[in-house]
N, C-alpha and C. Protein backbone atom coordinates (compact mmCIF):
# COMPACT_ATOMS: atom_id res chain seq x y z
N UNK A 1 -24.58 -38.96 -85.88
CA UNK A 1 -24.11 -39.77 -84.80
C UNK A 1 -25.27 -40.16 -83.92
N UNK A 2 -25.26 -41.40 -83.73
CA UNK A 2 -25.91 -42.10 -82.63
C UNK A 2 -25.86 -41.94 -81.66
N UNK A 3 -26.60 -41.09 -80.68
CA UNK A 3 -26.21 -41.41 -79.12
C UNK A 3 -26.40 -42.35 -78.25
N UNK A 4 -27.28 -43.35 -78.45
CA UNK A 4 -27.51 -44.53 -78.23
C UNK A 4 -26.43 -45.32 -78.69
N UNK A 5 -25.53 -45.36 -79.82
CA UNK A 5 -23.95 -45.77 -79.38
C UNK A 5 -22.78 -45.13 -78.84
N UNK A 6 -23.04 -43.90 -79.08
CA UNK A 6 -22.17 -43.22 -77.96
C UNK A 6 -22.30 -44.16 -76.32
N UNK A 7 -23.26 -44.16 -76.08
CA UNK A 7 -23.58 -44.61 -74.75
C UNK A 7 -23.22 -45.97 -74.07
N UNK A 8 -24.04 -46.40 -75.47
CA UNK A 8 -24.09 -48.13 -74.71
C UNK A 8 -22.64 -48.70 -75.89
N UNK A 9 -22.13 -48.16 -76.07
CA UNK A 9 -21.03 -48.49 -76.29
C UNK A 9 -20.98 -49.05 -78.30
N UNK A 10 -19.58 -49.73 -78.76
CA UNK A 10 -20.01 -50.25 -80.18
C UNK A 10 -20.75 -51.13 -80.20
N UNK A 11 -21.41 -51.12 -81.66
CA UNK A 11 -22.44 -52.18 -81.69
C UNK A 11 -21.71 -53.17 -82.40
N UNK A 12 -22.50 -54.25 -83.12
CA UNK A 12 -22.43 -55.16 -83.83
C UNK A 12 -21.38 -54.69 -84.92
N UNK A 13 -21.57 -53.55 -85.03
CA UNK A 13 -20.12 -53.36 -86.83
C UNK A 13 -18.83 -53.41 -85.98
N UNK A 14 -18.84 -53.46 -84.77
CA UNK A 14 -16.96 -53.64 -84.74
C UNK A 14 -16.78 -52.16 -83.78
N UNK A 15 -15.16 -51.81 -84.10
CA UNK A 15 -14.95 -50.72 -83.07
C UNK A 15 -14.35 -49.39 -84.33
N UNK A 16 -14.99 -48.70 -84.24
CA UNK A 16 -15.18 -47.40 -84.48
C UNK A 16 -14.05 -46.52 -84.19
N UNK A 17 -13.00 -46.41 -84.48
CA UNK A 17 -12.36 -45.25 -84.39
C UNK A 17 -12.50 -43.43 -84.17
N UNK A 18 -13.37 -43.25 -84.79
CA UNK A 18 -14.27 -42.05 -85.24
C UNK A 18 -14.63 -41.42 -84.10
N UNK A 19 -15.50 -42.60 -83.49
CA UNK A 19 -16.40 -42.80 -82.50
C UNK A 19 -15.19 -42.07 -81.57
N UNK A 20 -14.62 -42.87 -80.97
CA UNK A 20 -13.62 -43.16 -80.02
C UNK A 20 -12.80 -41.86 -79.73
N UNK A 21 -12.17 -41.27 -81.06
CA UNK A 21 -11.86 -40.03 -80.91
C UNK A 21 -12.80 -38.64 -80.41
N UNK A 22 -13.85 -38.95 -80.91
CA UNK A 22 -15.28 -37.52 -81.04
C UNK A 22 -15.40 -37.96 -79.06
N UNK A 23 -15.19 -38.75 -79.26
CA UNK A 23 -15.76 -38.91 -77.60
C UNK A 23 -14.31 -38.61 -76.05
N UNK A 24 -13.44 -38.73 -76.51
CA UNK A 24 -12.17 -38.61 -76.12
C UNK A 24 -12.08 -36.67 -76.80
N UNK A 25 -11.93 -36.42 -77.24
CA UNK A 25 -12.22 -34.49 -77.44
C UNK A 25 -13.20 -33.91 -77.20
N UNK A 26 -14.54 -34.51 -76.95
CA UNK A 26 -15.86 -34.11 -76.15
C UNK A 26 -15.46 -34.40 -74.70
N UNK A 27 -14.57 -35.53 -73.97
CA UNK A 27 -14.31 -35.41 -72.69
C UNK A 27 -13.15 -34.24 -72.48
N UNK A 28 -12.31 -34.00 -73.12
CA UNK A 28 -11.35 -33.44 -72.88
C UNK A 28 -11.50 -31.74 -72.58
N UNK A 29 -12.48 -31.60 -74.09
CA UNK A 29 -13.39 -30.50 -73.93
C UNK A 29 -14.30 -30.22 -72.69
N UNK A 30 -14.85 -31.08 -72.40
CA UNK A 30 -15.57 -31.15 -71.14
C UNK A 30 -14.23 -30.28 -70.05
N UNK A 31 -13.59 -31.56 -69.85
CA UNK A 31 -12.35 -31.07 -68.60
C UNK A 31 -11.73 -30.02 -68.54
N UNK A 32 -11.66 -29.42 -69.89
CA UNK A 32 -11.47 -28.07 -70.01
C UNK A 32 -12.07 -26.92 -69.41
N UNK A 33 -13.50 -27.70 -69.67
CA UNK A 33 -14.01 -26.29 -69.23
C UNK A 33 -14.91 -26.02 -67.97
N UNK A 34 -14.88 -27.49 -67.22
CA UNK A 34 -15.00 -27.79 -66.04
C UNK A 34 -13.64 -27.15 -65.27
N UNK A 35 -12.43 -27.18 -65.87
CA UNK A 35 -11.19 -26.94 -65.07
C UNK A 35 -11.39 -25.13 -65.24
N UNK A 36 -11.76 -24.41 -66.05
CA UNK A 36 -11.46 -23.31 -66.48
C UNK A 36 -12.70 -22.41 -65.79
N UNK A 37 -14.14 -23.58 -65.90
CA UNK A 37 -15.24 -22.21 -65.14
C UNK A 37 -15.49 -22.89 -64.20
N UNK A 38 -15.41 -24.25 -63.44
CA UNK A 38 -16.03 -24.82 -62.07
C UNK A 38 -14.93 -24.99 -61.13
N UNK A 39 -13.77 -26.00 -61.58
CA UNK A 39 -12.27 -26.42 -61.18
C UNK A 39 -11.61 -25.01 -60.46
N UNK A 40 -11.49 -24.40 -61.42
CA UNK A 40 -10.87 -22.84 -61.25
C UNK A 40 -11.58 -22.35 -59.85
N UNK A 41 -12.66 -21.53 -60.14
CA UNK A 41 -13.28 -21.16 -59.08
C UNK A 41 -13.59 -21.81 -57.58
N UNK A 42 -13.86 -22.69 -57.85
CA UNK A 42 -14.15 -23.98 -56.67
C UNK A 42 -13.02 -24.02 -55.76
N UNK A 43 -11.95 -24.12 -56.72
CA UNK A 43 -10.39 -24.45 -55.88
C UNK A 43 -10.06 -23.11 -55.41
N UNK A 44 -10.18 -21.69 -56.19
CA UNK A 44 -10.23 -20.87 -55.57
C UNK A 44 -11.13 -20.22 -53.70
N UNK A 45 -12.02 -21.15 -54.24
CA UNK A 45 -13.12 -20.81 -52.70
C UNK A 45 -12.86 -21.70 -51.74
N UNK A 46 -11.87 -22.73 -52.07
CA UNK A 46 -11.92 -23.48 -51.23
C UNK A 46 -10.11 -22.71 -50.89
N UNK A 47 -9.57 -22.79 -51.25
CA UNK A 47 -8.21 -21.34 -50.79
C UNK A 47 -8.60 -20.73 -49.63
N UNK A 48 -9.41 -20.08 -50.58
CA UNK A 48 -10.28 -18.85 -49.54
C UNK A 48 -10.26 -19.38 -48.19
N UNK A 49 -11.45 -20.24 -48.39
CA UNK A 49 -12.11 -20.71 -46.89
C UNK A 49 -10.80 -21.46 -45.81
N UNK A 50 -9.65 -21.75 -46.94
CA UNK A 50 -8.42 -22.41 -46.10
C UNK A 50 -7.89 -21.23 -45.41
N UNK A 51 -7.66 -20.09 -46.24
CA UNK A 51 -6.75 -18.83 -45.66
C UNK A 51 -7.46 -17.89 -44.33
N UNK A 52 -8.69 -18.13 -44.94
CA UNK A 52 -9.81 -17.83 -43.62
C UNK A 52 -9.85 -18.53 -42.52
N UNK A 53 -10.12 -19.79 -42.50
CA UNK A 53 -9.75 -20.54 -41.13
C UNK A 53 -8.68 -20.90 -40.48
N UNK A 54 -7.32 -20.33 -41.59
CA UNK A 54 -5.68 -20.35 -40.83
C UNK A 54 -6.01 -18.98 -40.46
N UNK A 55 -6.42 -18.10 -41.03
CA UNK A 55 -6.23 -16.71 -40.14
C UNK A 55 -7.16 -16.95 -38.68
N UNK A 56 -8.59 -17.51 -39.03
CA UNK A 56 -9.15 -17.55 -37.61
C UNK A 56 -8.44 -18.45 -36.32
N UNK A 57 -7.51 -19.38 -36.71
CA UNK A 57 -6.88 -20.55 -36.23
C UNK A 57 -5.52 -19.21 -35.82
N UNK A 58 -5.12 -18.28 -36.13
CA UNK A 58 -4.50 -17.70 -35.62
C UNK A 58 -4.56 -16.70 -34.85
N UNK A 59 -5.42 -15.82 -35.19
CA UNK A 59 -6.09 -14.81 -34.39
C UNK A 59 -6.58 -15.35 -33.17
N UNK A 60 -7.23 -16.57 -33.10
CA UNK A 60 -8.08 -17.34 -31.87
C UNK A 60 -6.72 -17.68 -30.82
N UNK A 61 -5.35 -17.50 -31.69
CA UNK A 61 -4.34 -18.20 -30.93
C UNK A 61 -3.64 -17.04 -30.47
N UNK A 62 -3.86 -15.84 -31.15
CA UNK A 62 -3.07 -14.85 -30.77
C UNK A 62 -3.93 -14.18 -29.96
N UNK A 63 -5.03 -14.38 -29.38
CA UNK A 63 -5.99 -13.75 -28.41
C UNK A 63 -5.70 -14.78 -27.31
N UNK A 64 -5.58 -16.08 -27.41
CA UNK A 64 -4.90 -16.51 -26.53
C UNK A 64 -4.12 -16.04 -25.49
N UNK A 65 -2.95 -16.31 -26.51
CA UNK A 65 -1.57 -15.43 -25.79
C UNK A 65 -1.59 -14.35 -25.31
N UNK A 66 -2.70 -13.14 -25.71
CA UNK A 66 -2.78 -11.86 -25.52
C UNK A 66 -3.48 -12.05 -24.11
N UNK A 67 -4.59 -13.15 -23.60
CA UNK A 67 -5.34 -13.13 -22.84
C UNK A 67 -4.10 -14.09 -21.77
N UNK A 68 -3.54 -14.45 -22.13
CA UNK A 68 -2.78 -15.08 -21.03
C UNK A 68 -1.60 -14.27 -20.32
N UNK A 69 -1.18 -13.39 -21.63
CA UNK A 69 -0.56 -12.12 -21.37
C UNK A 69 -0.99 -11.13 -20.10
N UNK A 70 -2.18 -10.92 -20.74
CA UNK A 70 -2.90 -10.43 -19.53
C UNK A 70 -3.42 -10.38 -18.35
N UNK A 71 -3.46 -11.71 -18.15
CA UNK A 71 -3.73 -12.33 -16.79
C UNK A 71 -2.50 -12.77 -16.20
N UNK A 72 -1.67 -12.93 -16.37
CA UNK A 72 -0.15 -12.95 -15.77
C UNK A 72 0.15 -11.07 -15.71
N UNK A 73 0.05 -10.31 -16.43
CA UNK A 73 -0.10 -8.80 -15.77
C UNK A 73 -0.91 -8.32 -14.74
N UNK A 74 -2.08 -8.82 -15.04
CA UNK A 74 -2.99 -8.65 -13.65
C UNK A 74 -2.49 -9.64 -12.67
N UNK A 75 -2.18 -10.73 -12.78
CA UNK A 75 -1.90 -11.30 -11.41
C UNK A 75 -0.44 -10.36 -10.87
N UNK A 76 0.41 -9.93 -12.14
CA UNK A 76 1.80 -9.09 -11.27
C UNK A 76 1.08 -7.99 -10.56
N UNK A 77 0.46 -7.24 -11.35
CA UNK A 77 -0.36 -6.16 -10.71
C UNK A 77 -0.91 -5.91 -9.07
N UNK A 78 -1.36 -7.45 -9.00
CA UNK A 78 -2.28 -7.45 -7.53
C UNK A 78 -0.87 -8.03 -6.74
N UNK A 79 -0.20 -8.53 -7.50
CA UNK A 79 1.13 -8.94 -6.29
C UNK A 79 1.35 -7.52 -5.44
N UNK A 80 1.72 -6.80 -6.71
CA UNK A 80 2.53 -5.64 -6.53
C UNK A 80 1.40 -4.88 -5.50
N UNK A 81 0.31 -5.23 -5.83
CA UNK A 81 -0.84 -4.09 -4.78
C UNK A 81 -0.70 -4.80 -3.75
N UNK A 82 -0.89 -6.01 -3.73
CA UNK A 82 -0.67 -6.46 -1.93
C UNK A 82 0.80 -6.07 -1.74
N UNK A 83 1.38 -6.47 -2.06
CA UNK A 83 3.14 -5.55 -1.17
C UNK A 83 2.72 -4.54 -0.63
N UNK A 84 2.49 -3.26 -1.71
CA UNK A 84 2.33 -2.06 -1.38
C UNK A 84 1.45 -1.88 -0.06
N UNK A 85 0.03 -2.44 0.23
CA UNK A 85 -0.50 -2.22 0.94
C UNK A 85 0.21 -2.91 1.93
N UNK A 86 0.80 -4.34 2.11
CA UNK A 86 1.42 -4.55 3.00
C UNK A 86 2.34 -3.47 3.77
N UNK A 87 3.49 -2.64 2.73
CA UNK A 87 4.07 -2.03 3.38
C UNK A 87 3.75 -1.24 3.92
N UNK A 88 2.66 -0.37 3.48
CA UNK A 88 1.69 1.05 4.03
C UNK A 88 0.95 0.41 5.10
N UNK A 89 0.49 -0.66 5.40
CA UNK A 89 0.20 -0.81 6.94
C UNK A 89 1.59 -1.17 7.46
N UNK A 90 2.35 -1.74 7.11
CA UNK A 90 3.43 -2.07 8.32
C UNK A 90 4.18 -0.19 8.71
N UNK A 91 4.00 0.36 7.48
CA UNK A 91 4.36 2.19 7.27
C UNK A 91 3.59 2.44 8.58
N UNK A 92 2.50 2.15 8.41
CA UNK A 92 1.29 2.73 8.94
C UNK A 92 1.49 2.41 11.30
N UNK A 93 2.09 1.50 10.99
CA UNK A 93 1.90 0.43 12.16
C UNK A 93 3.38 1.08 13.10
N UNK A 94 4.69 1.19 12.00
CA UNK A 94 5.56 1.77 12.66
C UNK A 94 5.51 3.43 13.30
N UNK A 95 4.57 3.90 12.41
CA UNK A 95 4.38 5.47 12.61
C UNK A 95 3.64 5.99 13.54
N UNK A 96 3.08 4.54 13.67
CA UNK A 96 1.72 5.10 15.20
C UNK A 96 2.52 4.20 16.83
N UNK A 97 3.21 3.40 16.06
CA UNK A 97 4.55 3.05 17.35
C UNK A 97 5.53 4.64 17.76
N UNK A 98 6.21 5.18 16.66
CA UNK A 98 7.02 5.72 17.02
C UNK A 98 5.81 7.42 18.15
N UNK A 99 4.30 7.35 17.03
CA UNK A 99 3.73 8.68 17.51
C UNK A 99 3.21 8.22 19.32
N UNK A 100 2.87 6.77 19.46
CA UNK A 100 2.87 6.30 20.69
C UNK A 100 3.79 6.63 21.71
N UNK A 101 5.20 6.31 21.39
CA UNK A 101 6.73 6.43 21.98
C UNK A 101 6.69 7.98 22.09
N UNK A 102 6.20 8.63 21.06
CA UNK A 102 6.37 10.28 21.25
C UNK A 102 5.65 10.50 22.28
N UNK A 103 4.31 10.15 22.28
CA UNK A 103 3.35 10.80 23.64
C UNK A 103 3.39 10.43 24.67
N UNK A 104 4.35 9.07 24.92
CA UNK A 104 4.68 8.66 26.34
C UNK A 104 5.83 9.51 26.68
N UNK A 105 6.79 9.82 25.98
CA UNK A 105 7.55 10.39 26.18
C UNK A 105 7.28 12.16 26.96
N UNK A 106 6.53 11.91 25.92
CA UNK A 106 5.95 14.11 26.24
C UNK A 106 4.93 13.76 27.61
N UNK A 107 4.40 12.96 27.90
CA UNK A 107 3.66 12.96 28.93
C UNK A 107 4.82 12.82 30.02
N UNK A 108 5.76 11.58 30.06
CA UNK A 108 6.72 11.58 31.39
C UNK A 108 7.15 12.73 31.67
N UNK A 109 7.27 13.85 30.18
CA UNK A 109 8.47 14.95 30.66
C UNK A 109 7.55 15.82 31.35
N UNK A 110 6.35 15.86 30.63
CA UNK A 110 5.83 17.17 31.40
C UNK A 110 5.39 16.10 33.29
N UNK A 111 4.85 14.90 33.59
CA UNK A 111 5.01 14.51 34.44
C UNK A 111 5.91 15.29 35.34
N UNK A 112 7.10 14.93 34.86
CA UNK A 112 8.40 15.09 35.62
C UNK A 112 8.57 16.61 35.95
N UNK A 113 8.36 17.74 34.68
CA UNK A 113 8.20 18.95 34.94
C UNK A 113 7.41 19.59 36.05
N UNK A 114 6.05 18.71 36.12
CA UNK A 114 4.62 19.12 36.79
C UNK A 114 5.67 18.66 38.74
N UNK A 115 6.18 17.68 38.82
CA UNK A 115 6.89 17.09 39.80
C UNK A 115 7.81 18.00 40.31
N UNK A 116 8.74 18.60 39.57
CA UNK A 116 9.82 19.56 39.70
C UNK A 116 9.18 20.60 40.48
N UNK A 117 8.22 21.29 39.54
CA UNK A 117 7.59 22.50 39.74
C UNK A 117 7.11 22.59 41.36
N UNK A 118 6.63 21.55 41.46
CA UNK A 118 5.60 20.91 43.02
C UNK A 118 6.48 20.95 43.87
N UNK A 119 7.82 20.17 43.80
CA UNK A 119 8.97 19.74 44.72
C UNK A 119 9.34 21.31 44.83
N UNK A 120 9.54 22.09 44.04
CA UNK A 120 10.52 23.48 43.89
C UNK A 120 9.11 24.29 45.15
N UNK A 121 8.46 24.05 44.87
CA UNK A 121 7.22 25.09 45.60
C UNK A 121 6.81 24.70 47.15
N UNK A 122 7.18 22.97 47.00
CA UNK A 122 6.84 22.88 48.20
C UNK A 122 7.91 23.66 49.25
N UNK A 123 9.47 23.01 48.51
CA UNK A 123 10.23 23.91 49.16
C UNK A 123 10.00 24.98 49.73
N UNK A 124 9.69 26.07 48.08
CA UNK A 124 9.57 27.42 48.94
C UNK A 124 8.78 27.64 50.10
N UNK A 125 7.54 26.86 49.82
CA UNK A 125 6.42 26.76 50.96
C UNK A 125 6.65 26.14 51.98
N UNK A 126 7.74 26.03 52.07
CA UNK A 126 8.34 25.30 53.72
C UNK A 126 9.31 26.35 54.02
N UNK A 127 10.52 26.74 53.23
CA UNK A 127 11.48 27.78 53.61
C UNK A 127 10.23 29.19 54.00
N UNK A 128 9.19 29.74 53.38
CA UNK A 128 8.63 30.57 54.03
C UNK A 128 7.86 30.77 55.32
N UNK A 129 7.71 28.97 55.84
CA UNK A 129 6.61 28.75 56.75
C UNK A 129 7.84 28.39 58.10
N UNK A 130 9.40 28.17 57.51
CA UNK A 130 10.26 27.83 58.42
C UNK A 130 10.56 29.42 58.98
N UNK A 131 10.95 30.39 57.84
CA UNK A 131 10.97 31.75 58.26
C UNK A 131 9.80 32.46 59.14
N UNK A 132 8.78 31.99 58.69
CA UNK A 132 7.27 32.72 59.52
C UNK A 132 7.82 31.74 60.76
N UNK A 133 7.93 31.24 61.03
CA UNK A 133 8.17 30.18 62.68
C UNK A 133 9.48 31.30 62.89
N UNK A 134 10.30 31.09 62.36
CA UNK A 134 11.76 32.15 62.84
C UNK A 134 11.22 33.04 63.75
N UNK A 135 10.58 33.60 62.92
CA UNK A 135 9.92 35.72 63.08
C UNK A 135 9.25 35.06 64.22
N UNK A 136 8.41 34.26 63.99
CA UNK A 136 7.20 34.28 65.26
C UNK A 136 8.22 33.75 66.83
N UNK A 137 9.03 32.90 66.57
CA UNK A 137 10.05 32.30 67.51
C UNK A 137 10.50 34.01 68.29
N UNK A 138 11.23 34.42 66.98
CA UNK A 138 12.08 35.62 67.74
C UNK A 138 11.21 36.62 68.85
N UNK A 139 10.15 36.61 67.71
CA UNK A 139 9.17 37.64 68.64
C UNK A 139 8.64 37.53 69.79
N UNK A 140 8.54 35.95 70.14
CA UNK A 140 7.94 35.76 71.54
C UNK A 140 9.24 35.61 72.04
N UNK A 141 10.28 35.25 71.31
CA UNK A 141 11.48 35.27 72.63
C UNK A 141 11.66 36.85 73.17
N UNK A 142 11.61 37.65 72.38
CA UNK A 142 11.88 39.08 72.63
C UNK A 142 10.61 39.59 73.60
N UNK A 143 9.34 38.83 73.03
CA UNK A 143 8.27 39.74 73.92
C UNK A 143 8.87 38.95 75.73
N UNK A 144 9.03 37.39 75.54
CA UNK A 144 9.77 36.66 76.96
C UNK A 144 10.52 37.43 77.29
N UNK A 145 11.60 37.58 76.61
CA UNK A 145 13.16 38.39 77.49
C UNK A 145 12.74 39.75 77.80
N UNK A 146 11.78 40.18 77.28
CA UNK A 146 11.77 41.69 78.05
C UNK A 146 10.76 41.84 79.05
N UNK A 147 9.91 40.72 79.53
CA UNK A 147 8.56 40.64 80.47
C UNK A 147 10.29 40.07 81.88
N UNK A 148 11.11 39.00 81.52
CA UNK A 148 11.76 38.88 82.16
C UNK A 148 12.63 40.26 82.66
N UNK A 149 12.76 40.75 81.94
CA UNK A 149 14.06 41.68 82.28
C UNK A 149 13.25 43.11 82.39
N UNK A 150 12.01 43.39 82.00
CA UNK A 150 10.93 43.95 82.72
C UNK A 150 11.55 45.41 81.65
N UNK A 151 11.90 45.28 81.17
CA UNK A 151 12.11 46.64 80.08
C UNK A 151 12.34 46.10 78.69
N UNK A 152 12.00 47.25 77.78
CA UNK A 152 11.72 46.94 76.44
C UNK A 152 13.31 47.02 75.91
N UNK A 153 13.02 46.60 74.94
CA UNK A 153 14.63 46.03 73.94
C UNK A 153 13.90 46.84 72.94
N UNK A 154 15.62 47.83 72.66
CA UNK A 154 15.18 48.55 71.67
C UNK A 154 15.73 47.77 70.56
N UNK A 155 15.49 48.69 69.09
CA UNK A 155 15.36 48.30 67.60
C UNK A 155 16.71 47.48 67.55
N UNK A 156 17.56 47.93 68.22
CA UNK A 156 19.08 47.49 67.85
C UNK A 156 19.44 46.49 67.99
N UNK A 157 19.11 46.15 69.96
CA UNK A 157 18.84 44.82 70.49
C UNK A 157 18.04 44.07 69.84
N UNK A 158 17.09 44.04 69.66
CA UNK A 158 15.93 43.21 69.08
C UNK A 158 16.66 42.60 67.77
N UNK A 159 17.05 43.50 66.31
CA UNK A 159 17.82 43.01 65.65
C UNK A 159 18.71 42.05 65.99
N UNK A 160 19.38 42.36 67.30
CA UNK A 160 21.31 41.20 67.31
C UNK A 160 20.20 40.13 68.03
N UNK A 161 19.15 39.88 68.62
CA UNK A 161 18.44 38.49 69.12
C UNK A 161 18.24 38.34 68.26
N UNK A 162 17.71 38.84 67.34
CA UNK A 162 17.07 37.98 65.80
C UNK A 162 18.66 37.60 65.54
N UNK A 163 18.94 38.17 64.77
CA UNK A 163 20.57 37.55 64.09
C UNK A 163 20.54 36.07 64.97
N UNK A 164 20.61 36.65 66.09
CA UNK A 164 21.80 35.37 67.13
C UNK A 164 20.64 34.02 66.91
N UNK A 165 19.39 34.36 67.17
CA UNK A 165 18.49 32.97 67.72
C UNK A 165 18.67 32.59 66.09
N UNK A 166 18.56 32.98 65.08
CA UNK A 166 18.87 32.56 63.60
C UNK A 166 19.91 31.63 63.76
N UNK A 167 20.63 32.22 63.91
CA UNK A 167 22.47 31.91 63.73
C UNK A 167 21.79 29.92 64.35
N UNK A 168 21.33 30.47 65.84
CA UNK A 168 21.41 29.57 66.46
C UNK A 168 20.75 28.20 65.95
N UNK A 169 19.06 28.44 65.66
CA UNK A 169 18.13 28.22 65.00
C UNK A 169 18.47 27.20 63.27
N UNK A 170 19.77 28.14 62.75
CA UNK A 170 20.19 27.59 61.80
C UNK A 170 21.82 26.19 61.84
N UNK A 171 22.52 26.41 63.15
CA UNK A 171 22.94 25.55 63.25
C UNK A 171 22.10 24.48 63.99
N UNK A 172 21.13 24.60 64.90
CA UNK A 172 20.28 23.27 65.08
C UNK A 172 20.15 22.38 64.18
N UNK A 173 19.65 23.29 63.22
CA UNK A 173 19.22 22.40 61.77
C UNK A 173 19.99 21.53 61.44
């Protein structure tokens, strides 16, 4: 066989049957085995590289979602932390109101106690200084009435002037 008519096609004798077939089972053969060792494999790697870039096309999408996931948790997160701190100062704000209200309170009472105590004492310190005036009253009336009456008043007498200038002393009042 000629490959120079294989190529450039029939020559001058006409068309070849022979020809035509050997060349039609040399292509076929060919496609065979292009389909069986290049076709095969090729289409296989190119699978591959499809199943590989749908998985990366998914993973890239499911990190997505995971990352968007996440940032909508962290933003609930910091909600939830500002509340909280909100409430722990307003916690914070009512507790130093009410401990305020407590120490005004404990201060008026003891105030008021410290007042009582003062008022109660001054009293006494007047009822004792009204009695020391009594005694001292009686005594110069007694030392008077007896320079007048030029003799001493005994224990007995002296007693019923005290009583009486009392008596008296106390209805003035």
């Amino acid at each position: 066989m000629n490959l120079d008519y294989l190529v450039l096609g029939a020559g001058a004798h006409g068309f070849n049957g022979g020809d035509v077939l050997a060349t039609l089972i040399i292509f076929l053969v060919l496609m065979l085995l292009l389909k069986k060792f290049a076709w095969g494999p090729l289409m296989g790697i190119m699978q591959q590289r499809e199943e590989l870039v749908a998985g990366e096309i998914e993973a890239a999408e499911n990190a997505r979602i995971e990352s968007a996931k996440a940032l909508e948790e962290q933003k609930a997160l910091l909600k939830e932390a500002r509340t909280e701190a909100q409430a722990i100062i307003e916690s914070a704000k009512k507790q130093g109101e009410v401990q305020r209200d407590e120490i005004i309170t404990a201060a008026r009472t003891e105030a008021n106690r410290l007042k009582d105590s003062a008022v109660r004492e001054i009293e006494t310190e007047k009822e004792k200084a009204i009695a020391a005036v009594r005694d001292e009253v009686v005594s110069l009336s007694v030392l008077a009435a007896s320079k007048v009456l030029g003799k001493e008043i005994s224990e007995e007498d002296n007693s019923a002037l005290i009583k009486e200038t009392i008596a008296k002393a106390g209805e003035a009042k």
